[in-house]
N, C-alpha and C. Protein backbone atom coordinates (compact mmCIF):
# COMPACT_ATOMS: atom_id res chain seq x y z
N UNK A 1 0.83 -1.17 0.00
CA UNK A 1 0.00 0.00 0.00
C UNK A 1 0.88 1.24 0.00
N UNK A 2 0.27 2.44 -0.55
CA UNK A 2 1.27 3.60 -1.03
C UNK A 2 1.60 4.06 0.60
N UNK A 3 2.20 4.96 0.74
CA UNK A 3 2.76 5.13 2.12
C UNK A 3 2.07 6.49 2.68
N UNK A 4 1.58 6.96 1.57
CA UNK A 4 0.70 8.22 2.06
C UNK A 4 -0.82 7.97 2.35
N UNK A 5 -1.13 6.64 1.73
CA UNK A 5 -2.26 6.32 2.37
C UNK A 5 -2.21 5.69 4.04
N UNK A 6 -1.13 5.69 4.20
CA UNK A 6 -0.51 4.50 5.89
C UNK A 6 -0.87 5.63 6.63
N UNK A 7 0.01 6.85 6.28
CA UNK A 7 0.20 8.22 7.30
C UNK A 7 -1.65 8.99 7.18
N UNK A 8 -1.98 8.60 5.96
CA UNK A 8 -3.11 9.31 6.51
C UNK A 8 -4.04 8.35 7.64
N UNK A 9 -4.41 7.47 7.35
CA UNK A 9 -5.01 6.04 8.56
C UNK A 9 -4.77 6.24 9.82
N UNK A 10 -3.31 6.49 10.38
CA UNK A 10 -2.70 6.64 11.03
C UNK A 10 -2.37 7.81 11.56
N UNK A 11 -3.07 9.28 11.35
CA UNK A 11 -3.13 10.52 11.32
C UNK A 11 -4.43 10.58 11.94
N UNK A 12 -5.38 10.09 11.35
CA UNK A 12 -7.00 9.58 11.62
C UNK A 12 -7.23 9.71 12.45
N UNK A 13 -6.62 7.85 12.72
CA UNK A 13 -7.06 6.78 14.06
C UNK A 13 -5.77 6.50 14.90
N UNK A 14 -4.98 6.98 15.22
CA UNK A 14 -3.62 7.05 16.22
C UNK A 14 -4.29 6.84 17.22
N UNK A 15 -5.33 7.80 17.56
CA UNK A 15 -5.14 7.94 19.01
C UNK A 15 -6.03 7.08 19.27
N UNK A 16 -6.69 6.67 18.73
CA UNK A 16 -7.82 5.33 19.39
C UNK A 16 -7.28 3.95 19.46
N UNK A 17 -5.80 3.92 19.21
CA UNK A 17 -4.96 2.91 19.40
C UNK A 17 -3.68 3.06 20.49
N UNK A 18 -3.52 2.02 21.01
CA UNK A 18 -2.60 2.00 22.17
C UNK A 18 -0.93 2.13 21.58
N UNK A 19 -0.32 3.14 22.29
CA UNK A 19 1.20 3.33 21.06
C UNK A 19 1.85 2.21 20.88
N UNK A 20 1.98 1.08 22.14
CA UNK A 20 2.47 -0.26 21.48
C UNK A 20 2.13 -1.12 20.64
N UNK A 21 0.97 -0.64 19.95
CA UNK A 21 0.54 -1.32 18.90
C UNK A 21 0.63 -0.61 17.32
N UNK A 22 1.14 -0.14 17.51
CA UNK A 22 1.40 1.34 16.39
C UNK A 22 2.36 0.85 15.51
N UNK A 23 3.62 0.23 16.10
CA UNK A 23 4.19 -0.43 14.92
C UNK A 23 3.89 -1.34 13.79
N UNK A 24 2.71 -2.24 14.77
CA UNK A 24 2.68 -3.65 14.47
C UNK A 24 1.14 -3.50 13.25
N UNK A 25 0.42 -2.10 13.84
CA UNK A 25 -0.47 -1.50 12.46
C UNK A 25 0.28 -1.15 11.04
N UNK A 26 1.46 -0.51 11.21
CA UNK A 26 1.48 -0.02 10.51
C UNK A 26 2.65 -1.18 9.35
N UNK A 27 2.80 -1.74 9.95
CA UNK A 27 3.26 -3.21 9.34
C UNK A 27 2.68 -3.90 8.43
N UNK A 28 1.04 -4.17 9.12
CA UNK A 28 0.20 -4.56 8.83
C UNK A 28 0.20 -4.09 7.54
N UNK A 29 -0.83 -2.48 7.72
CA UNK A 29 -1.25 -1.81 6.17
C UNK A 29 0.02 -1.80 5.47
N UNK A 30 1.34 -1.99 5.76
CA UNK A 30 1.75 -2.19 4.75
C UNK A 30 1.87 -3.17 3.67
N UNK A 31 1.67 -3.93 4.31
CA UNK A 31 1.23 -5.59 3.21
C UNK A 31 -0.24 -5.05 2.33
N UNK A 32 -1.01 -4.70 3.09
CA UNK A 32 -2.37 -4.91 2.78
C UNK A 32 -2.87 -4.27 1.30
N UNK A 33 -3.58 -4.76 0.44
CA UNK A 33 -3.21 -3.74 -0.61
C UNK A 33 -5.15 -2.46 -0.55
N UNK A 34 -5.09 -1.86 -1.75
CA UNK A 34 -6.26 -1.36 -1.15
C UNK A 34 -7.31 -1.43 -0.94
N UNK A 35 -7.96 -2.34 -1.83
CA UNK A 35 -9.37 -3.04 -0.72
C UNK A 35 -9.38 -3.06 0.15
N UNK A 36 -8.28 -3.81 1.21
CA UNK A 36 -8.21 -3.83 2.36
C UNK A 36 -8.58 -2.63 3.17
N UNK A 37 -7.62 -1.28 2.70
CA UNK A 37 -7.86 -0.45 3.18
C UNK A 37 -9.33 0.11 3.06
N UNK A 38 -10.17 0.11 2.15
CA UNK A 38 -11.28 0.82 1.67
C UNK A 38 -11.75 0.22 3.29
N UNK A 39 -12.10 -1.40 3.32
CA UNK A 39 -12.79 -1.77 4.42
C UNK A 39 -12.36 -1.45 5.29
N UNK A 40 -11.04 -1.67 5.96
CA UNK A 40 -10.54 -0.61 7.26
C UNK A 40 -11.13 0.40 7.46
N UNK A 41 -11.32 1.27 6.28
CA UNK A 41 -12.04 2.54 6.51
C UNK A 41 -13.52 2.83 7.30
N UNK A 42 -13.91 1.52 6.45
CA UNK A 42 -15.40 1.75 6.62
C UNK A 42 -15.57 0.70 8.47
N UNK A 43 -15.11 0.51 9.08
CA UNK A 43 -14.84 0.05 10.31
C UNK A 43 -15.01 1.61 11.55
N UNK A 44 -15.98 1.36 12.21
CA UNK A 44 -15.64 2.52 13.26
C UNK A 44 -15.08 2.05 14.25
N UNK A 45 -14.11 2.65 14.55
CA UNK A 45 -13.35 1.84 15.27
C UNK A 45 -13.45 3.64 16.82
N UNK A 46 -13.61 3.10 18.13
CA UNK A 46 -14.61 3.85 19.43
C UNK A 46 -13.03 4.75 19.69
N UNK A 47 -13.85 6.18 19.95
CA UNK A 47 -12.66 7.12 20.49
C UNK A 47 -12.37 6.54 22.37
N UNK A 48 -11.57 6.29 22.98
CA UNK A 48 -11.58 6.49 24.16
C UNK A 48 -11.70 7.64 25.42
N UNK A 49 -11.78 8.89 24.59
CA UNK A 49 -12.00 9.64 24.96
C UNK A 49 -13.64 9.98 25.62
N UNK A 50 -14.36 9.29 24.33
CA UNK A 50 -15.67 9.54 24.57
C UNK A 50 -16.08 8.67 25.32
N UNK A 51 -15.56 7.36 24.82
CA UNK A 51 -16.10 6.18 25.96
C UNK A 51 -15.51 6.46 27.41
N UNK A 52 -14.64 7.09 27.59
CA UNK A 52 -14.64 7.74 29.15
C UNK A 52 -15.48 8.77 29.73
N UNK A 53 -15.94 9.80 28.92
CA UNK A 53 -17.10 10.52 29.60
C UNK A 53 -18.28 9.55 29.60
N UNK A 54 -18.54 8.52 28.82
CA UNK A 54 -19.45 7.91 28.82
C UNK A 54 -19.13 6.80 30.14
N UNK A 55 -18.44 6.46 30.64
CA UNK A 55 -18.22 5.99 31.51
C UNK A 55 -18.57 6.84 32.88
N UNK A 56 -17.73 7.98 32.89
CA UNK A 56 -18.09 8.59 34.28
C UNK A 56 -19.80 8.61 34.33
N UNK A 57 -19.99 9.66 33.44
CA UNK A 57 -21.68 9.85 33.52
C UNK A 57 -22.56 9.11 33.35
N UNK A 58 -22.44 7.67 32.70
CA UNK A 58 -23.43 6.66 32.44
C UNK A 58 -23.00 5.50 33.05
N UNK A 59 -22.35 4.95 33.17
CA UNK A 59 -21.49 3.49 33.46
C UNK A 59 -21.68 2.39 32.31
N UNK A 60 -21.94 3.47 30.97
CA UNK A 60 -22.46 2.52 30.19
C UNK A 60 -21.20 2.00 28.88
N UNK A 61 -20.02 1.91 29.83
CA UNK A 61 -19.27 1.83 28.65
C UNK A 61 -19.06 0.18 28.05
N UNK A 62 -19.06 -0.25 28.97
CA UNK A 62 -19.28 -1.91 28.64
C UNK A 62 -19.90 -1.99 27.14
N UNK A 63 -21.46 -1.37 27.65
CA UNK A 63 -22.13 -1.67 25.98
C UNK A 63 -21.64 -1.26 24.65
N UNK A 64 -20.58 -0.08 24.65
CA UNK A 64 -20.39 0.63 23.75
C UNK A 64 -19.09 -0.14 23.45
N UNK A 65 -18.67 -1.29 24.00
CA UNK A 65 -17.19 -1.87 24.03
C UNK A 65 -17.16 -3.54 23.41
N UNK A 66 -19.20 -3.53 23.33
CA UNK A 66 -19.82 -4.82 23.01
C UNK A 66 -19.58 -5.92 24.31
N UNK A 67 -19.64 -5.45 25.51
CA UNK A 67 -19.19 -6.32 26.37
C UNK A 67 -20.45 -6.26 26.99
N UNK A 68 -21.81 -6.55 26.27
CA UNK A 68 -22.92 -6.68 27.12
C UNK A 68 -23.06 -7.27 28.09
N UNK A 69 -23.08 -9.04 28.38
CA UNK A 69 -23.44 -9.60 29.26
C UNK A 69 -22.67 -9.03 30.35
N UNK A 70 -21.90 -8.26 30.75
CA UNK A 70 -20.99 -7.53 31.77
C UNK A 70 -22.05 -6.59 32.24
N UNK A 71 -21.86 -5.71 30.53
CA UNK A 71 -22.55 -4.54 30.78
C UNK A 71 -24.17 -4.34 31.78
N UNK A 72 -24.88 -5.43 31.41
CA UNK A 72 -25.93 -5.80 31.88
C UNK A 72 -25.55 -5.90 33.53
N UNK A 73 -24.87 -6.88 33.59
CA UNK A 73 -24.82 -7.24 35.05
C UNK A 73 -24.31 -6.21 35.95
N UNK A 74 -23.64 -4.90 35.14
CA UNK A 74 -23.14 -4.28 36.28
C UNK A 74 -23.94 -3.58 36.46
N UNK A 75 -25.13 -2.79 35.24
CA UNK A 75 -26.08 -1.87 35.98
C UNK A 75 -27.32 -2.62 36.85
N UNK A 76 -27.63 -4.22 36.45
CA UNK A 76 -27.96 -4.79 37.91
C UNK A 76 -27.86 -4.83 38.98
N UNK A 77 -26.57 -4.71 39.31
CA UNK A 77 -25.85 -4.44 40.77
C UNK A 77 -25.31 -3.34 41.09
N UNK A 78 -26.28 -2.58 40.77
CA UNK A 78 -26.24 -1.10 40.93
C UNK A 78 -24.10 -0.72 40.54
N UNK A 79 -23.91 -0.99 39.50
CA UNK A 79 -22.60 -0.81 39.07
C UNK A 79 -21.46 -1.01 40.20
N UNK A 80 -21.71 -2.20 40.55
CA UNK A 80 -21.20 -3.12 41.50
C UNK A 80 -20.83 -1.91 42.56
N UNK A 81 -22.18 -1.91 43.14
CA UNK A 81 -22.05 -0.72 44.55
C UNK A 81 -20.79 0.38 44.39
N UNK A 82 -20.54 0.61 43.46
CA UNK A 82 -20.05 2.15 42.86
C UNK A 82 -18.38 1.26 42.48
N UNK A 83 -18.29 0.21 43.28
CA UNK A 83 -17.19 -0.80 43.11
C UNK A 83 -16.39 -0.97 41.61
N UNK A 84 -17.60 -1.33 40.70
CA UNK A 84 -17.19 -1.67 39.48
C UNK A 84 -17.09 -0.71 38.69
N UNK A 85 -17.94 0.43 38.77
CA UNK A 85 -17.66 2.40 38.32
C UNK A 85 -16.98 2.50 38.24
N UNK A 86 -16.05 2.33 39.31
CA UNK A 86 -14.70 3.54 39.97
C UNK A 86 -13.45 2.58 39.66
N UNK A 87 -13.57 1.46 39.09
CA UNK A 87 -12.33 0.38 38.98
C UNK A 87 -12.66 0.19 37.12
N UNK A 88 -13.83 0.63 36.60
CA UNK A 88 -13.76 1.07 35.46
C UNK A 88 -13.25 2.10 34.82
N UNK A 89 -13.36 3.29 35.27
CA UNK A 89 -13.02 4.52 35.16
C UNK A 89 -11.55 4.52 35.05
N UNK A 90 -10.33 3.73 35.55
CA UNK A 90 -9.38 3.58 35.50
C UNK A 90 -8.85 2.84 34.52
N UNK A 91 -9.95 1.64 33.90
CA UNK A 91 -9.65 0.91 33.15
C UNK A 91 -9.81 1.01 30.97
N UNK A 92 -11.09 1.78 31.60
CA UNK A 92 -11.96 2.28 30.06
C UNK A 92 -10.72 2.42 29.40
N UNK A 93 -9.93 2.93 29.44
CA UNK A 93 -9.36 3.73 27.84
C UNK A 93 -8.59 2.47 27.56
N UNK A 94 -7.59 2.01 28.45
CA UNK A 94 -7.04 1.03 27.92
C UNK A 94 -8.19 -0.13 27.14
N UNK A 95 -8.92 -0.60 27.83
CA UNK A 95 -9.89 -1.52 26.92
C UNK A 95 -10.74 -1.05 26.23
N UNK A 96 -10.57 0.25 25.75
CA UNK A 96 -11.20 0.51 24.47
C UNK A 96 -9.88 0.35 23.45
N UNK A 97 -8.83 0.76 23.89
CA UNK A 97 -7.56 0.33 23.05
C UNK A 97 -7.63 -0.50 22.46
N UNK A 98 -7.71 -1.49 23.13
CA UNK A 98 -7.55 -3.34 23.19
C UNK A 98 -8.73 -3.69 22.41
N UNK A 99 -10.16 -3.26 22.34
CA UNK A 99 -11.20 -3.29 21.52
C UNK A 99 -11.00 -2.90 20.18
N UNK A 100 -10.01 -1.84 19.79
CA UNK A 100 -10.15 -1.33 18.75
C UNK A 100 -8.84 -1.99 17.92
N UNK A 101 -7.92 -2.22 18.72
CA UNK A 101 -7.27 -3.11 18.05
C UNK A 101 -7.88 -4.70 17.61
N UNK A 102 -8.23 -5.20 18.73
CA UNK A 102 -8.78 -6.36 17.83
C UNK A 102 -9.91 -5.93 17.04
N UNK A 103 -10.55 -5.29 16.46
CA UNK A 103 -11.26 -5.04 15.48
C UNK A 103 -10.27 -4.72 14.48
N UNK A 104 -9.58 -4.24 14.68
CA UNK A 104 -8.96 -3.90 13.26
C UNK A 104 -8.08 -5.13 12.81
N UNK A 105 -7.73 -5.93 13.40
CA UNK A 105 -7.32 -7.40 13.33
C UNK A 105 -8.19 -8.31 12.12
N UNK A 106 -9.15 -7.82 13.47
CA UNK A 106 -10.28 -8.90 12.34
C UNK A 106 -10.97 -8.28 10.92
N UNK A 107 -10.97 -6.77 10.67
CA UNK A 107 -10.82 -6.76 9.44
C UNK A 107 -9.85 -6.45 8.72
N UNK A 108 -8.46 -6.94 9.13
CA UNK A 108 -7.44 -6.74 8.59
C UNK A 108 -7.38 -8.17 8.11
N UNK A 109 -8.09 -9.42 8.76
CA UNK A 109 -7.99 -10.50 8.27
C UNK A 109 -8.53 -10.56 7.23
N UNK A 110 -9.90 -9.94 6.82
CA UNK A 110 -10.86 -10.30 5.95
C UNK A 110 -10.15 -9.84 4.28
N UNK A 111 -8.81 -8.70 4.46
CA UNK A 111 -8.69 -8.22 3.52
C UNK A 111 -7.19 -8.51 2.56
């Protein structure tokens, strides 16, 4: 793939990826030719930014991370008596990282 299409991808979506994985993307798109990329594109891949305000103010980040059956259970238990909130809140960005990388995995496979 041309190299100005890498830097733009990667200009994009940087920050919704964890920097130790930054090499190993950009490795990737480089094999990939551009189909691949078209579908990469069309992938939304979650800001962590947002899924952290969405965390403080909702506790609803689970759902937005596709981690329903969690998600469910924690606003059952009243978000595990503020327990599971406040030990989220620390955790969100990294596992939206980790979410958005394996998504881009899996349509990096398809292409």
């Amino acid at each position: 793939m041309q190299k100005d299409k890498i830097d733009m991808f990667m200009m994009v979506n940087a920050e919704k990826f964890s920097p130790m994985t930054i090499p190993a993307i950009k490795e990737r798109l480089e094999k990939m030719d551009d189909d691949g990329m078209y579908m990469l594109q069309s992938g939304a891949f979650r800001n962590p930014t947002v899924i952290l305000v969405i965390a403080i103010f909702l506790g609803w980040d689970r759902f937005f991370l596709d981690d329903i059956g969690l998600g469910i259970l924690k606003v059952l238990t009243c978000y595990g008596l503020g327990v599971w909130w406040l030990v989220d809140l620390f955790t969100v960005t990294q596992r939206t990282h980790n979410y958005n990388y394996r998504k881009f995995l899996q349509l990096a496979s398809f292409a």
